[in-house]
C-alpha atoms as a PDB file:
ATOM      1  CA  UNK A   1      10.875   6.784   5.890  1.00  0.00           C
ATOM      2  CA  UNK A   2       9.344  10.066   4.548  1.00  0.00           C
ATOM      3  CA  UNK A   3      12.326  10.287   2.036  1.00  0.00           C
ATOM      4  CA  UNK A   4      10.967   6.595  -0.077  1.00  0.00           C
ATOM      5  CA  UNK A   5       7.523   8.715   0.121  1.00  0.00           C
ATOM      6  CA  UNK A   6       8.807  12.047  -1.527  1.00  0.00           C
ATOM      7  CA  UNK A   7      10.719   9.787  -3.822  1.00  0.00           C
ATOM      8  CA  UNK A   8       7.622   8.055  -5.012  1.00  0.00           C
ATOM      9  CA  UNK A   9       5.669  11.341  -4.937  1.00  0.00           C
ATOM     10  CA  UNK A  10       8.572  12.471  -7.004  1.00  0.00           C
ATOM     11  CA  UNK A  11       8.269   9.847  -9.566  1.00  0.00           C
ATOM     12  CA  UNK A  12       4.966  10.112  -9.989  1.00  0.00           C
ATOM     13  CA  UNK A  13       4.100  13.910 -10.080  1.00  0.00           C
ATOM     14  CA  UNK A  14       5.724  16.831 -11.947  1.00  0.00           C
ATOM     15  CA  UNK A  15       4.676  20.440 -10.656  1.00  0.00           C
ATOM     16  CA  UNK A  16       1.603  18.913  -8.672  1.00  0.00           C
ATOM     17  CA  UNK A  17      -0.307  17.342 -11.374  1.00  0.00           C
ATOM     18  CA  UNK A  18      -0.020  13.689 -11.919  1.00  0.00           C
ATOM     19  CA  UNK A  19       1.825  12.079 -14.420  1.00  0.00           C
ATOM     20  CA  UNK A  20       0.022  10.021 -17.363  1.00  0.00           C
ATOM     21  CA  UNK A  21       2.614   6.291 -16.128  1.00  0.00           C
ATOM     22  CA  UNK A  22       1.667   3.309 -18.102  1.00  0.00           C
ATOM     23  CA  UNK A  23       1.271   0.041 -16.275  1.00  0.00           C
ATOM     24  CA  UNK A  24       4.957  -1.110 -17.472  1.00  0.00           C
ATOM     25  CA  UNK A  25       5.942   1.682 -15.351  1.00  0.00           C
ATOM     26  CA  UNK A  26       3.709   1.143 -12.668  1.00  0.00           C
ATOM     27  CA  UNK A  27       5.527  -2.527 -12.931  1.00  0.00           C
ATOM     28  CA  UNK A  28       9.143  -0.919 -12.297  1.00  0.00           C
ATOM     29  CA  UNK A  29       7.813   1.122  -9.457  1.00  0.00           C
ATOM     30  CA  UNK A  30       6.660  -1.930  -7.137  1.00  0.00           C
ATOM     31  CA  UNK A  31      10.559  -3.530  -7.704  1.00  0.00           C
ATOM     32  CA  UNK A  32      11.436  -0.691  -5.536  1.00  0.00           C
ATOM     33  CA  UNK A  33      11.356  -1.364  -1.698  1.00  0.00           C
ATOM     34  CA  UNK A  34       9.238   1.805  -1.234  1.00  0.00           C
ATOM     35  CA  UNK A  35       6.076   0.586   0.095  1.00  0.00           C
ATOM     36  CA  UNK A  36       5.617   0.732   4.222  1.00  0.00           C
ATOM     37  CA  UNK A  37       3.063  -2.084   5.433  1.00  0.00           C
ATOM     38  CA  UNK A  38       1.423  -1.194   9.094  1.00  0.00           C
ATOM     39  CA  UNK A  39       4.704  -3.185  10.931  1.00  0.00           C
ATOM     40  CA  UNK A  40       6.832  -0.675   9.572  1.00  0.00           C
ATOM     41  CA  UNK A  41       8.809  -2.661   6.729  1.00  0.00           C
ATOM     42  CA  UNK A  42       9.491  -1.001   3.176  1.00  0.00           C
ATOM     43  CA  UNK A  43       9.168  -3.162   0.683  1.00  0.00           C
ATOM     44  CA  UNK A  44       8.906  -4.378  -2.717  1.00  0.00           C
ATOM     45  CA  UNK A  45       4.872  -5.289  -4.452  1.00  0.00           C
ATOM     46  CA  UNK A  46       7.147  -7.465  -6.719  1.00  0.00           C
ATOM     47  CA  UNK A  47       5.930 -10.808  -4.733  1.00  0.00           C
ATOM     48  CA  UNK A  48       2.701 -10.830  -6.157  1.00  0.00           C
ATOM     49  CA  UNK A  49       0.963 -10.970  -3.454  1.00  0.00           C
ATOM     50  CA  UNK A  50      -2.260  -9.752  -2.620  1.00  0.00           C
ATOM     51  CA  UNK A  51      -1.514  -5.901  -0.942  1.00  0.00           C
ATOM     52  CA  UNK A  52      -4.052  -3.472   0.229  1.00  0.00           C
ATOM     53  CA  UNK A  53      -4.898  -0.648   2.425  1.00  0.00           C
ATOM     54  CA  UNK A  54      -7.111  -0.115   5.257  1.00  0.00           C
ATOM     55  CA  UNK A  55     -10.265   2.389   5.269  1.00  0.00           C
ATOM     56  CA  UNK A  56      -9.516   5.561   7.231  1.00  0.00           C
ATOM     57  CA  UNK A  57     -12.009   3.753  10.026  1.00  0.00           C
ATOM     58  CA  UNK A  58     -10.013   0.676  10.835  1.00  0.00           C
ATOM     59  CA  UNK A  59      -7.306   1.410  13.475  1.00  0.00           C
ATOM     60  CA  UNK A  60      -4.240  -0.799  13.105  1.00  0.00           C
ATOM     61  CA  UNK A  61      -3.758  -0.226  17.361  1.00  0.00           C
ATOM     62  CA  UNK A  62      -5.708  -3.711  17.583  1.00  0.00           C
ATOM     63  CA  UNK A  63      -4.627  -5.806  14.822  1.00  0.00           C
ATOM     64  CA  UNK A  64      -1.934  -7.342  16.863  1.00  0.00           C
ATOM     65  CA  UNK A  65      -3.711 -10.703  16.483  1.00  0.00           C
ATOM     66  CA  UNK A  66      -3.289 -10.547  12.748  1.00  0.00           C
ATOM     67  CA  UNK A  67      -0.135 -13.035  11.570  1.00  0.00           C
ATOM     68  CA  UNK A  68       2.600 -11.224  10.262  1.00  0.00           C
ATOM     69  CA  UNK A  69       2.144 -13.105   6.847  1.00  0.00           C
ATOM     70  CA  UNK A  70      -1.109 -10.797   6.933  1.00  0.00           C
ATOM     71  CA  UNK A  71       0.649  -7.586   8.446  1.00  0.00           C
ATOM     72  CA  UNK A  72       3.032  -7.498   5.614  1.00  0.00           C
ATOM     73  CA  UNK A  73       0.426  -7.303   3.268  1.00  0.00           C
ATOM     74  CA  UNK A  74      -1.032  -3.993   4.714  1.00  0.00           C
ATOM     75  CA  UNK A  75       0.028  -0.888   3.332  1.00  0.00           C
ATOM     76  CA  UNK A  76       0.062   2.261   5.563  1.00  0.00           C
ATOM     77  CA  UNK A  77      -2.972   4.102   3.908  1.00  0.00           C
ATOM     78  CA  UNK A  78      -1.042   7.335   3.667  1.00  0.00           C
ATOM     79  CA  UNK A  79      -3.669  10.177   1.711  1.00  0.00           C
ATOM     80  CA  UNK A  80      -1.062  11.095  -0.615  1.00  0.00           C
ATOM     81  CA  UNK A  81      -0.846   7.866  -1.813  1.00  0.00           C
ATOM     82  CA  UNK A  82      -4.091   7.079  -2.271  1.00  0.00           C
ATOM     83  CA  UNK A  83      -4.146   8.020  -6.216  1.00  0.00           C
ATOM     84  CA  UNK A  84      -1.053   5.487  -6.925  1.00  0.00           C
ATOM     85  CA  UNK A  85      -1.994   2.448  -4.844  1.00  0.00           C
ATOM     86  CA  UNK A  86      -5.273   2.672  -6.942  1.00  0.00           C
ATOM     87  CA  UNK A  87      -3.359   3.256 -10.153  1.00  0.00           C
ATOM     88  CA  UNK A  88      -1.302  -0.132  -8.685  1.00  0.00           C
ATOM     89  CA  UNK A  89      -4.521  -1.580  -8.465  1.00  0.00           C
ATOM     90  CA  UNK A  90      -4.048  -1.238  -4.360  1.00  0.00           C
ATOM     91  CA  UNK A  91      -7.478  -2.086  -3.120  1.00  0.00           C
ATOM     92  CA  UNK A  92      -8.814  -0.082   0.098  1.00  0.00           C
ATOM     93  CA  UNK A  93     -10.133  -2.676   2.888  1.00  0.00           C
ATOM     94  CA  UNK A  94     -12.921  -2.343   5.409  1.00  0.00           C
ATOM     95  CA  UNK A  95     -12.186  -4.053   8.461  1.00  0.00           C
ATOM     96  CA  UNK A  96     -15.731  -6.420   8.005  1.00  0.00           C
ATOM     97  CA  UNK A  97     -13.844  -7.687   4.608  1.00  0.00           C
ATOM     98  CA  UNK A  98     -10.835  -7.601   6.458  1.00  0.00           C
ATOM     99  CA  UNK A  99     -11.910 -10.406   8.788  1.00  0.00           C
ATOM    100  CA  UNK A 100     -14.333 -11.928   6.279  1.00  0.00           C
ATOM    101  CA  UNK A 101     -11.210 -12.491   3.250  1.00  0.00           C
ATOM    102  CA  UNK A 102      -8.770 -12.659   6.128  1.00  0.00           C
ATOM    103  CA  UNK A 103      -9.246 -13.506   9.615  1.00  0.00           C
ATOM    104  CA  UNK A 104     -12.603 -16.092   9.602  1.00  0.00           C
ATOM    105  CA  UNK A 105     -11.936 -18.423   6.893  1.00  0.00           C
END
């Protein structure tokens, strides 16, 4: 699983600066199953659904009760990929939105 993240990091970064990608490229990248979600799949953003991380604060221990139509759409918020989930246009969840978007409507 590390490997699909040093790929990414690979594509992405040259000599430890980030590269200048333009959304087209951005576009190829999510066609790749790289992408872990919190129930441990890699895959593809090319669905077009809705994808986002969790905030540091929210432990994923206790979101059993979440559907896995939900689960899938959680990315592991890994720090090194915080820069290219926001490039992605990623967006970073707290768990009140979390239940408010998610959970309670």
């Amino acid at each position: 699983q590390q490997e699909c993240d040093h790929f990414l990091a690979l594509l992405t970064e040259r000599r430890g600066s980030r590269l200048s990608l333009l959304p087209s490229d951005f576009n190829h990248l999510k066609l790749l199953p790289l992408f872990e979600t919190i129930s441990g799949r890699r895959i593809a953003l090319s669905d077009g659904n809705d994808h986002f991380t969790l905030e540091r604060s929210v432990t994923t221990d206790h979101l059993h009760y979440l559907p896995e139509s939900l689960r899938s759409k959680i990315l592991v918020g890994k720090p090194e990929m915080r820069d290219i989930y926001a490039d992605m246009g990623i967006r970073e969840l707290d768990e009140a939105t979390l239940l408010k978007n998610y959970v309670l409507p």
